[in-house]
C-alpha atoms as a PDB file:
ATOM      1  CA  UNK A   1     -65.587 -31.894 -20.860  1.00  0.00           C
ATOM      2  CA  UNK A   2     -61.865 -31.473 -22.292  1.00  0.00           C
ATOM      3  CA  UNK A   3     -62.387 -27.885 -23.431  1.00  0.00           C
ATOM      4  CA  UNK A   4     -64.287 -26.885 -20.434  1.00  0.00           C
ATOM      5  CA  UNK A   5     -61.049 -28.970 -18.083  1.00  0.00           C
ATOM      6  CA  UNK A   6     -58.251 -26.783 -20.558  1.00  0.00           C
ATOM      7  CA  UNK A   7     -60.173 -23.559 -19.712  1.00  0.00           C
ATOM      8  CA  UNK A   8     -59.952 -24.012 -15.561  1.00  0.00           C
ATOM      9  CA  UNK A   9     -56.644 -24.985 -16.108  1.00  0.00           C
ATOM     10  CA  UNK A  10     -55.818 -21.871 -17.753  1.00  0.00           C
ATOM     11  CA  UNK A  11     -57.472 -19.891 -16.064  1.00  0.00           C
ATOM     12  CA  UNK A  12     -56.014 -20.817 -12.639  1.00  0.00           C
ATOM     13  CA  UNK A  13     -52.850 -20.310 -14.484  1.00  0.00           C
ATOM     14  CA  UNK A  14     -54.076 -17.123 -15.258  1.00  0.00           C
ATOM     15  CA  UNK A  15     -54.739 -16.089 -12.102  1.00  0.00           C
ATOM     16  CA  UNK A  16     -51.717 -17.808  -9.893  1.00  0.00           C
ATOM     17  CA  UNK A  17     -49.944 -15.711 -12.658  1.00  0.00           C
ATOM     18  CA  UNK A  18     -51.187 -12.553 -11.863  1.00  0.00           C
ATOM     19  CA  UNK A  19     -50.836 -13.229  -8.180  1.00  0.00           C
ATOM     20  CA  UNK A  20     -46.879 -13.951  -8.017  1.00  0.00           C
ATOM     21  CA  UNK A  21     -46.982 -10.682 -10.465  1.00  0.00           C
ATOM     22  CA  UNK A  22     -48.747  -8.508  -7.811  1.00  0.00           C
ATOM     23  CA  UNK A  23     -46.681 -10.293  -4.880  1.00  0.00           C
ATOM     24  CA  UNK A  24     -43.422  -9.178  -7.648  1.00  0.00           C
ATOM     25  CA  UNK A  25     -44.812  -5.801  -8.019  1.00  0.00           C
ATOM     26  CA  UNK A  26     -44.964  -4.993  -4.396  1.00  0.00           C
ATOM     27  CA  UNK A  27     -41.413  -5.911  -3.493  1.00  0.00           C
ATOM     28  CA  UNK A  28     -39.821  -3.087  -3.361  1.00  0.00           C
ATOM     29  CA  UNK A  29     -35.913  -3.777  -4.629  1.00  0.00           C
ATOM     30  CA  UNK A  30     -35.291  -6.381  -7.159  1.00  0.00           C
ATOM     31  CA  UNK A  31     -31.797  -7.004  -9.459  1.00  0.00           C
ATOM     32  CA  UNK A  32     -31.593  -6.006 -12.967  1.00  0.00           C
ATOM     33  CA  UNK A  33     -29.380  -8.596 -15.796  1.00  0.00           C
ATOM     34  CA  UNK A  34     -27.928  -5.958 -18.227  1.00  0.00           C
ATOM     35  CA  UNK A  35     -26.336  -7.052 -21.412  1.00  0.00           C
ATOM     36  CA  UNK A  36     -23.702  -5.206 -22.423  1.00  0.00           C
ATOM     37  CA  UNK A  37     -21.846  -4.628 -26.103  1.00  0.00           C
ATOM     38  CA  UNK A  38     -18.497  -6.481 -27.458  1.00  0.00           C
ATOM     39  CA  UNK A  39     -15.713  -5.622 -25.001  1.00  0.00           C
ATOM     40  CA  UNK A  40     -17.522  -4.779 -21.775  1.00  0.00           C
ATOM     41  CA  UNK A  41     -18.988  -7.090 -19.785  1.00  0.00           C
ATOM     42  CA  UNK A  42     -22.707  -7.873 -18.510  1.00  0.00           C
ATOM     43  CA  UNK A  43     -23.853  -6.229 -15.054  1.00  0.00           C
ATOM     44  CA  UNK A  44     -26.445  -7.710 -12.285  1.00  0.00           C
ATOM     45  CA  UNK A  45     -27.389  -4.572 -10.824  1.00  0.00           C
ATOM     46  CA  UNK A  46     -29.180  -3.965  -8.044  1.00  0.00           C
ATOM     47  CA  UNK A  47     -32.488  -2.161  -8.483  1.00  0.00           C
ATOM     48  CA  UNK A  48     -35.684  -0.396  -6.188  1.00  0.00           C
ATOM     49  CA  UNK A  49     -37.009   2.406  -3.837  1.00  0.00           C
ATOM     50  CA  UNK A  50     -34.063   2.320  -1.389  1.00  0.00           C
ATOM     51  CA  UNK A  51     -31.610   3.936  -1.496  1.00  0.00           C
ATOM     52  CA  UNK A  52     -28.698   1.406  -0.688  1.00  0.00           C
ATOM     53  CA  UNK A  53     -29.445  -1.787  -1.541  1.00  0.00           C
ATOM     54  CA  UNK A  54     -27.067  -5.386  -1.460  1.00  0.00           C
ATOM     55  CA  UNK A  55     -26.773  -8.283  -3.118  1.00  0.00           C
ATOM     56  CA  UNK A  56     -27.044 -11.183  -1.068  1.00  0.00           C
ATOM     57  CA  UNK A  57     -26.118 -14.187  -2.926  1.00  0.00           C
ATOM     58  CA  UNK A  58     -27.591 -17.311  -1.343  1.00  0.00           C
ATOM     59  CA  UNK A  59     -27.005 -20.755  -2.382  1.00  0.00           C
ATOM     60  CA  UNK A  60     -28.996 -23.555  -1.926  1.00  0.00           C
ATOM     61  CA  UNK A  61     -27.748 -26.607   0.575  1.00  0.00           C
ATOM     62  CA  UNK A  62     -24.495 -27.340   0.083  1.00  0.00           C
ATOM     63  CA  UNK A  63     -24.123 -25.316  -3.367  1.00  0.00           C
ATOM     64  CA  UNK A  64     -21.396 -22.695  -3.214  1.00  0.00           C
ATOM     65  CA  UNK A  65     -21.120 -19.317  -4.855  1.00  0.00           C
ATOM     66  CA  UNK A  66     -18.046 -19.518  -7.194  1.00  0.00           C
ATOM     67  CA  UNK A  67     -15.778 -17.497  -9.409  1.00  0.00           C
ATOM     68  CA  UNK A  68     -14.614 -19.153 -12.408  1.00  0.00           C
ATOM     69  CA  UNK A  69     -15.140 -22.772 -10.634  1.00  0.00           C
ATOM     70  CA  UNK A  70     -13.638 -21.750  -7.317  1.00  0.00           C
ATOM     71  CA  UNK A  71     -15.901 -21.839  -4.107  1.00  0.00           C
ATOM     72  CA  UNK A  72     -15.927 -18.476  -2.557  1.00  0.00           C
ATOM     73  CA  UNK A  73     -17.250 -20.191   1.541  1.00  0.00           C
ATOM     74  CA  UNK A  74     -18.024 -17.968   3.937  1.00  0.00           C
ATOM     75  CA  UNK A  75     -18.104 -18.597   7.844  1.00  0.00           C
ATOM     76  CA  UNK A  76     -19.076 -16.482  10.220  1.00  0.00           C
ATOM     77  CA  UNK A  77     -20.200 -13.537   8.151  1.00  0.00           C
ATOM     78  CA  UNK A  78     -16.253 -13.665   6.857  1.00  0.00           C
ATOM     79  CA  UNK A  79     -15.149 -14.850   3.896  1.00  0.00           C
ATOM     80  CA  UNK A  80     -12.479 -18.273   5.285  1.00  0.00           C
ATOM     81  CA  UNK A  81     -11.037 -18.759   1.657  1.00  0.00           C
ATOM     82  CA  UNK A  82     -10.600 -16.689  -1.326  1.00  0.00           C
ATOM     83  CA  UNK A  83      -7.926 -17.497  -4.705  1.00  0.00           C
ATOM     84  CA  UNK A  84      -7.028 -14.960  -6.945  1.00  0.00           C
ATOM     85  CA  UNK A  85      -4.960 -16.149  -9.391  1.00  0.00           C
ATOM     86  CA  UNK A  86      -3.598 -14.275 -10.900  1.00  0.00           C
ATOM     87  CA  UNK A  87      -3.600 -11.451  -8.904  1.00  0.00           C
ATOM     88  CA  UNK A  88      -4.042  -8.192  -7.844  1.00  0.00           C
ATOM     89  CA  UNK A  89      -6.812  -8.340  -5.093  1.00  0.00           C
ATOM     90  CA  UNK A  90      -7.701  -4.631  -5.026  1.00  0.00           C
ATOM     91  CA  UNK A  91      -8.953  -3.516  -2.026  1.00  0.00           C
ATOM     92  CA  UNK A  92     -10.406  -0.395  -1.001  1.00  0.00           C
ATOM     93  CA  UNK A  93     -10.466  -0.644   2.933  1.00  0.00           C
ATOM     94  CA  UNK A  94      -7.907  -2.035   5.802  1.00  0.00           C
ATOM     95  CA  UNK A  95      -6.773  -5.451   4.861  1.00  0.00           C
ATOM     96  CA  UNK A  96      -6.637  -7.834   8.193  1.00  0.00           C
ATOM     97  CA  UNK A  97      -4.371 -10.886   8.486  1.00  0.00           C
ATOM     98  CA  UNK A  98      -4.086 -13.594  11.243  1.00  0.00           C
ATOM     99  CA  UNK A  99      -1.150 -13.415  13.718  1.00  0.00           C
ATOM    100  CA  UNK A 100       0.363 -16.900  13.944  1.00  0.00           C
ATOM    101  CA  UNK A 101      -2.348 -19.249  15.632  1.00  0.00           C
ATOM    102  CA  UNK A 102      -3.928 -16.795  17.901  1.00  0.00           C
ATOM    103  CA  UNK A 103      -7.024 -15.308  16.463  1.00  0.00           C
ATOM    104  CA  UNK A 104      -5.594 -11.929  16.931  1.00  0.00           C
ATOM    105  CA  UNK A 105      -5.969  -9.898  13.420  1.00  0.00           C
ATOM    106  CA  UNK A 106      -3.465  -7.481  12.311  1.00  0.00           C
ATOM    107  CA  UNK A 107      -3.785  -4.781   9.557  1.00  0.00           C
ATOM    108  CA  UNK A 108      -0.786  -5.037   6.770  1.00  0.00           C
ATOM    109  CA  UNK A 109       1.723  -3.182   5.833  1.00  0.00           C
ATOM    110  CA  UNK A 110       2.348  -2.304   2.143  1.00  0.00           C
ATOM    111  CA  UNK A 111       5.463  -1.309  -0.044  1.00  0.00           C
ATOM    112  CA  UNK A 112       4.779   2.091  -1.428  1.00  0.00           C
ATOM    113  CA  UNK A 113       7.690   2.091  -3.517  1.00  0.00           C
ATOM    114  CA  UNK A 114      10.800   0.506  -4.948  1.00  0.00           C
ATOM    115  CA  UNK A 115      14.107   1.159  -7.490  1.00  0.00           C
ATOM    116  CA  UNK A 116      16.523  -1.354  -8.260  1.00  0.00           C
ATOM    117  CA  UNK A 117      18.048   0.292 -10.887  1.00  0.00           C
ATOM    118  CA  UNK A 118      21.894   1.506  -9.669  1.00  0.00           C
ATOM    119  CA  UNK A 119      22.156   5.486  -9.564  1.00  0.00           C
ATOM    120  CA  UNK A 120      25.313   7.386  -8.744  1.00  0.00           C
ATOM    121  CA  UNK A 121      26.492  11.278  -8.255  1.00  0.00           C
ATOM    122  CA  UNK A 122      27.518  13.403 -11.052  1.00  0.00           C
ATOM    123  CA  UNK A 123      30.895  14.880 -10.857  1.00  0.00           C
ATOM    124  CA  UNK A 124      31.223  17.063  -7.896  1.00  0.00           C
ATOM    125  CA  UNK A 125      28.075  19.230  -5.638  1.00  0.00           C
ATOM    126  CA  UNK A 126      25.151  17.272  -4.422  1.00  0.00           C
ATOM    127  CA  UNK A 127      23.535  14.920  -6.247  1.00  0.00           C
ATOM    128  CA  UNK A 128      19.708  13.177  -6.197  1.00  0.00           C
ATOM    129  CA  UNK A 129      20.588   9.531  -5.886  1.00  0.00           C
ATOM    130  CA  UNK A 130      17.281   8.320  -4.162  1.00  0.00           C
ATOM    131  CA  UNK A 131      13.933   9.883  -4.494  1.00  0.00           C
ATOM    132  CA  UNK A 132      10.582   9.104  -2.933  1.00  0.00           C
ATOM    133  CA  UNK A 133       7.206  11.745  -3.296  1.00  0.00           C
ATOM    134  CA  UNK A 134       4.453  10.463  -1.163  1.00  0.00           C
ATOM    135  CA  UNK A 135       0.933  11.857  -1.370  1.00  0.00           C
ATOM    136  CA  UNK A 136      -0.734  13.759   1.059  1.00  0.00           C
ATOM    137  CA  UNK A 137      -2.301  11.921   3.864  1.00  0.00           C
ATOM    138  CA  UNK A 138      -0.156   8.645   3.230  1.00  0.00           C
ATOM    139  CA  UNK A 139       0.229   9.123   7.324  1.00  0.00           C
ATOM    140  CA  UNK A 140      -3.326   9.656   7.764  1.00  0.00           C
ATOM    141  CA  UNK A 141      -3.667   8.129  11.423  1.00  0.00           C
ATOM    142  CA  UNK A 142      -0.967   8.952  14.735  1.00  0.00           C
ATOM    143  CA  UNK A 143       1.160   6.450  14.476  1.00  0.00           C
ATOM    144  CA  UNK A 144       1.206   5.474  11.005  1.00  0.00           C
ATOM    145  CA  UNK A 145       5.066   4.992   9.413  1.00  0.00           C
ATOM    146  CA  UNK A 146       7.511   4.817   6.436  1.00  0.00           C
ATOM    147  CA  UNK A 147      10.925   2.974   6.626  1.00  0.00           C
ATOM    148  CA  UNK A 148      13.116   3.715   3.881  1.00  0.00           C
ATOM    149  CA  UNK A 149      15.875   1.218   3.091  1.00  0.00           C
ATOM    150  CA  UNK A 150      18.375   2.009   0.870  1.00  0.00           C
ATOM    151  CA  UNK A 151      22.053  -0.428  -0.017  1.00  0.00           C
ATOM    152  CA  UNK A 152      24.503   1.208  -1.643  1.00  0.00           C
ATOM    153  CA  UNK A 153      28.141   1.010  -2.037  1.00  0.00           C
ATOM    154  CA  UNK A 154      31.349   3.607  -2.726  1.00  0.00           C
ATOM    155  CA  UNK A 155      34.401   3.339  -5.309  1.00  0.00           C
ATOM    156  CA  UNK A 156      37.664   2.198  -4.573  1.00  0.00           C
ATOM    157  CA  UNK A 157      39.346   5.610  -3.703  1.00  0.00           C
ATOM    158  CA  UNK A 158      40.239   8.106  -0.944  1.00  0.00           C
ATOM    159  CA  UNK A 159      38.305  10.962  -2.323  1.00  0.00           C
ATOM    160  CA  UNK A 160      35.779  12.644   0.456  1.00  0.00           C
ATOM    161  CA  UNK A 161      32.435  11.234  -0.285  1.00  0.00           C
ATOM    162  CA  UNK A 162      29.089  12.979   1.570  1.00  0.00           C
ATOM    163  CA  UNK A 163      25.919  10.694   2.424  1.00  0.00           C
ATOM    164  CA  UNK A 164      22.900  13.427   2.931  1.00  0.00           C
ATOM    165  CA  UNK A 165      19.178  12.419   4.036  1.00  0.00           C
ATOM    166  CA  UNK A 166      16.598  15.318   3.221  1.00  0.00           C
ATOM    167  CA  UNK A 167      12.949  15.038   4.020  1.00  0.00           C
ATOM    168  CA  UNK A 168       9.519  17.044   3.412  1.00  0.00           C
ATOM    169  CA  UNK A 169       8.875  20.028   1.753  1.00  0.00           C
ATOM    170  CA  UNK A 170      11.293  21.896   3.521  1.00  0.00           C
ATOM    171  CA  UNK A 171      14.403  19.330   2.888  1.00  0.00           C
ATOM    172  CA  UNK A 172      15.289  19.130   5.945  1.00  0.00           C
ATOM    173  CA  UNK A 173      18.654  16.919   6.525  1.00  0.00           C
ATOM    174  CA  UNK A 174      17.747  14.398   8.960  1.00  0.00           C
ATOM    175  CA  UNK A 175      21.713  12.392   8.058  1.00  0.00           C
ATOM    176  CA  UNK A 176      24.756  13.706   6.710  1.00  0.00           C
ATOM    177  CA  UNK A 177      27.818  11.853   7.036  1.00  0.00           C
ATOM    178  CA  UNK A 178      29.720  14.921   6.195  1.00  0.00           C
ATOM    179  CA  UNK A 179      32.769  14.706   3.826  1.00  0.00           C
ATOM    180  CA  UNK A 180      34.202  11.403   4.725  1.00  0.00           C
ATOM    181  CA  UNK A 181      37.177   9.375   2.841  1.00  0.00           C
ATOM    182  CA  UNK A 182      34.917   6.350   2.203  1.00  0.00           C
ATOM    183  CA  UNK A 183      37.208   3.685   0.097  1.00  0.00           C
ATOM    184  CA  UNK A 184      35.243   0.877  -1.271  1.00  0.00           C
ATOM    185  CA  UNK A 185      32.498   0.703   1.185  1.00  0.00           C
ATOM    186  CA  UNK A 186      29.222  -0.881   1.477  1.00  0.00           C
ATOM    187  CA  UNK A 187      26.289   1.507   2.847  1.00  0.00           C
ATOM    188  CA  UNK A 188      23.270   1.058   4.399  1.00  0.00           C
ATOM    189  CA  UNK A 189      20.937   3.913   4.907  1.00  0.00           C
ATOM    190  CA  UNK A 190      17.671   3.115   7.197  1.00  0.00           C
ATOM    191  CA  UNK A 191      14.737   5.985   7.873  1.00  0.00           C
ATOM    192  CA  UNK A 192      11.824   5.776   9.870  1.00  0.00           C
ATOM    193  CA  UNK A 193       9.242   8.852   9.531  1.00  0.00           C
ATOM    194  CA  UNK A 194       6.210   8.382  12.579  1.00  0.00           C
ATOM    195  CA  UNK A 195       2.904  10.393  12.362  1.00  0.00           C
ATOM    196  CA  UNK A 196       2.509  12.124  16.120  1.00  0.00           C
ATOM    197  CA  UNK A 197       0.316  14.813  14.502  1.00  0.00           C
ATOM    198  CA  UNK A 198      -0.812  15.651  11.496  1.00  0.00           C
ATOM    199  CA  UNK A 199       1.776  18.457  11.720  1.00  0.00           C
ATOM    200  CA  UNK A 200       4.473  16.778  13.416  1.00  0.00           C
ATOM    201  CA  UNK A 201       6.493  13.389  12.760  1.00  0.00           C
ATOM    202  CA  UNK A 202       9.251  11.934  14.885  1.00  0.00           C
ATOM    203  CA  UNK A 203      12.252  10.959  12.246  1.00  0.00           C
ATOM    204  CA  UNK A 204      15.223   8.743  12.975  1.00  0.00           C
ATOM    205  CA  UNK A 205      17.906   8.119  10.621  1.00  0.00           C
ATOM    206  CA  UNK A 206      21.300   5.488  10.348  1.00  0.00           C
ATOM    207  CA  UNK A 207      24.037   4.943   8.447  1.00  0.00           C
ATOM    208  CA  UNK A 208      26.203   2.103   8.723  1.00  0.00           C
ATOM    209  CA  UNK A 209      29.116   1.290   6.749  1.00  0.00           C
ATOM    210  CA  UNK A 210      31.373  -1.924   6.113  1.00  0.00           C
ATOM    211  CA  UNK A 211      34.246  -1.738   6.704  1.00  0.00           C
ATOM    212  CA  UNK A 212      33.369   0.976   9.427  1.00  0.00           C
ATOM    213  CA  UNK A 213      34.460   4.219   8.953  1.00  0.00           C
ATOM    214  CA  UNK A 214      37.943   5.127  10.626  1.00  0.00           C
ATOM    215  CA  UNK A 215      37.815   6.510  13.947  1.00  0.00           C
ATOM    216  CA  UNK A 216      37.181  10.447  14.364  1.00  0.00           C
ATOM    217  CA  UNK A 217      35.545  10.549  10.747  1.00  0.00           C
ATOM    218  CA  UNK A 218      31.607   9.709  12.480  1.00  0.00           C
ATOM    219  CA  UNK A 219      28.416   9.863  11.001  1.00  0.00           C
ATOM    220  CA  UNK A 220      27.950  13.977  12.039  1.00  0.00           C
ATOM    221  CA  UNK A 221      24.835  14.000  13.403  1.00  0.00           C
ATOM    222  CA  UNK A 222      23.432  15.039  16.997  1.00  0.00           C
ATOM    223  CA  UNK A 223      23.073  11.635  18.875  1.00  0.00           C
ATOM    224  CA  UNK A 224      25.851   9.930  18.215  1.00  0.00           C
ATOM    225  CA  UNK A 225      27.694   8.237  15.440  1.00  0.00           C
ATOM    226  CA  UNK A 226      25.780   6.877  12.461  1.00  0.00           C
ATOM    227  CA  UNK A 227      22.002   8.066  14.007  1.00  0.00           C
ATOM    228  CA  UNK A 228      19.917  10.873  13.745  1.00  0.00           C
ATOM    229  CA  UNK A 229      16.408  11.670  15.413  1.00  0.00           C
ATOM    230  CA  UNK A 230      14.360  14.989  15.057  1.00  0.00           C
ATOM    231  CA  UNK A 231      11.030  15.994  15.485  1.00  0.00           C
ATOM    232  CA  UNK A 232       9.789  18.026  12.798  1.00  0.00           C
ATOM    233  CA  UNK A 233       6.871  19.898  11.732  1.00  0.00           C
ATOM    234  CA  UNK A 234       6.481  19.140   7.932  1.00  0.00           C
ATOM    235  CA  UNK A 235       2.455  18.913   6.819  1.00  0.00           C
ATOM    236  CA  UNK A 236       0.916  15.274   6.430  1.00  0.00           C
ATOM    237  CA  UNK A 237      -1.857  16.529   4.619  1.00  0.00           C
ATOM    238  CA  UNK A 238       0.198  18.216   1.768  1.00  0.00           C
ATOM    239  CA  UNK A 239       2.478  15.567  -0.278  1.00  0.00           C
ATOM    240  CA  UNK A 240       6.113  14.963   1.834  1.00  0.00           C
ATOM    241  CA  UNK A 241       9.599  13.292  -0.423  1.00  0.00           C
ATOM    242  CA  UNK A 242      12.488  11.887   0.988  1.00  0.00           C
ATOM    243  CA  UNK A 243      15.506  12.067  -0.644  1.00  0.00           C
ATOM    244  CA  UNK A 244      19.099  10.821  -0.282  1.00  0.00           C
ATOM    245  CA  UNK A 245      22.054  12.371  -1.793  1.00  0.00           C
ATOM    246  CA  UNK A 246      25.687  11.815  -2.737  1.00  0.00           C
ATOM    247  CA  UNK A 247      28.646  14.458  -3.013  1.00  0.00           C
ATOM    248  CA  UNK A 248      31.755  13.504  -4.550  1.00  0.00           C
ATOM    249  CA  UNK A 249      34.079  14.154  -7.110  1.00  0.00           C
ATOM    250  CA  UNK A 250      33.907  12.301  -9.894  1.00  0.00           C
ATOM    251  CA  UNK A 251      30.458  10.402 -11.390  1.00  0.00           C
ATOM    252  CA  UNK A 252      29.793   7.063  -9.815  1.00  0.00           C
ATOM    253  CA  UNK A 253      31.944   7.413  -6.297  1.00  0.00           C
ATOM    254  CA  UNK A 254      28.717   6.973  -4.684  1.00  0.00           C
ATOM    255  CA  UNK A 255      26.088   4.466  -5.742  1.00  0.00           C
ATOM    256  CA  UNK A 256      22.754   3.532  -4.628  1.00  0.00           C
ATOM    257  CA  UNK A 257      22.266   0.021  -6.000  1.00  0.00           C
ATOM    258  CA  UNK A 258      18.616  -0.063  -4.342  1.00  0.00           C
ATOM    259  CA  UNK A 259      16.229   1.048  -2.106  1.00  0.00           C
ATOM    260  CA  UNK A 260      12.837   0.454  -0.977  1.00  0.00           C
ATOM    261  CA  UNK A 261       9.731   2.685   1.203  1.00  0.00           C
ATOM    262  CA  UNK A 262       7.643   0.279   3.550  1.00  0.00           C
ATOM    263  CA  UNK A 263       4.196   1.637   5.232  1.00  0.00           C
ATOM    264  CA  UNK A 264       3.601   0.617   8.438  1.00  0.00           C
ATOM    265  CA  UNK A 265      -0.224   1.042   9.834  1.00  0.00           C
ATOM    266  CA  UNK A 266      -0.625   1.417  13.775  1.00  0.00           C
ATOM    267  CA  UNK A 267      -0.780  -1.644  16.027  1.00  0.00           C
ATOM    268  CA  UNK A 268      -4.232  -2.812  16.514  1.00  0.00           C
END
């Protein structure tokens, strides 16, 4: 009677067996666990017929899906919380944030670039003080923008000292100061660069001084003292620089102590 009860019970073992391995067998995507050798890590891989398949991590009641003990929750088909410490959170795609307490999301802007390392003119002619390449298609969408920033500051003496702004491929000045006796002067340079086209980008440049600049010796540019605004026709879709340069006469009259390039994505 035992051997005859151990021999149903393995055979309906058997058999449930070989049902859950047809019922396996006929789903079509499944996941893969891959080791991997010292130094790599271990992969859960996705694996079937279709072409694009997901991983849909489910846990079960109120379980969470974690990474490295923190909770990854979810609400709404959006993820409501997410620590990465320490950082970076590379992403691929438009990153979203909440606008104050409205449920309004806006995309983000990013700083491209930065220098806070003080560079100043050599001797006399036009020097490269600040200089910012960006790659082609950085303004990808109308609308899109740069702001350059730059604080600098000029030495204690009367000698003529030239502030120059040159963008694209083409250099175009979009702010010159001409030769002005600037004696111990702070600077601020400020640049905006807006997509219209991908051929064609409204520019608008200032310079402000402290203390200002004595009358009759102006910013020289078209709109007025101190501002500048041209549309040009420099190609988004090949890499653009901005540069700003200093002309004195001896090294160091003009400094740029640092400077910054902000992208700015359109208003949604």
């Amino acid at each position: 009677m035992k051997t005859r009860r151990k021999w149903l019970i393995g055979g309906l073992a058997a058999l449930l067996l070989a049902v859950a391995g047809v019922a396996v067998a006929q789903l079509p995507n499944t996941l893969n666990v891959s080791s991997a050798p010292s130094g790599t890590a271990p992969a859960i891989r996705a694996s079937g017929i279709d072409a694009n398949i997901g991983i849909n991590l489910i846990p079960k009641g109120s379980g969470t899906v974690q990474v490295s003990g923190t909770p990854i929750t979810v609400s709404g088909g959006t993820f409501t919380s997410l620590n990465v410490n320490p950082g970076p959170l590379n992403v691929t795609g438009p990153l979203f944030v909440q606008v104050g307490s409205t449920a309004v999301l806006k995309r983000v802007p990013a700083v491209l670039a930065h220098n806070i390392t003080p560079t100043g003119n050599v001797g006399a002619g036009e020097d490269t003080v600040t200089s910012y390449t960006f790659l082609a298609n950085t303004l990808a969408v109308n609308g899109e923008s740069l702001d350059l920033d730059a604080i600098a500051f000029t030495a204690a003496n009367a000698t003529g000292k030239r502030w120059r702004v040159r963008w694209g491929a083409g250099a175009t000045v979009v702010l010159d100061s001409t030769s002005v006796g600037f004696n111990n002067h702070a600077v601020n340079i400020r640049c905006i660069i807006q997509r219209v086209t991908a051929a064609s980008q409204n520019v608008s440049c200032m310079g402000q001084s402290t203390p200002p600049i004595t009358t009759g010796q102006a910013w020289n540019v078209g709109l007025g003292a101190g501002n500048s605004s041209q549309l040009l026709a420099e190609d988004l879709t090949a890499p653009q620089t901005i540069i700003i340069t200093a002309e004195a006469g001896a090294n160091d009259d003009q400094v740029v102590r640092s400077s910054r390039v902000v992208w700015y994505p359109v208003g949604q």
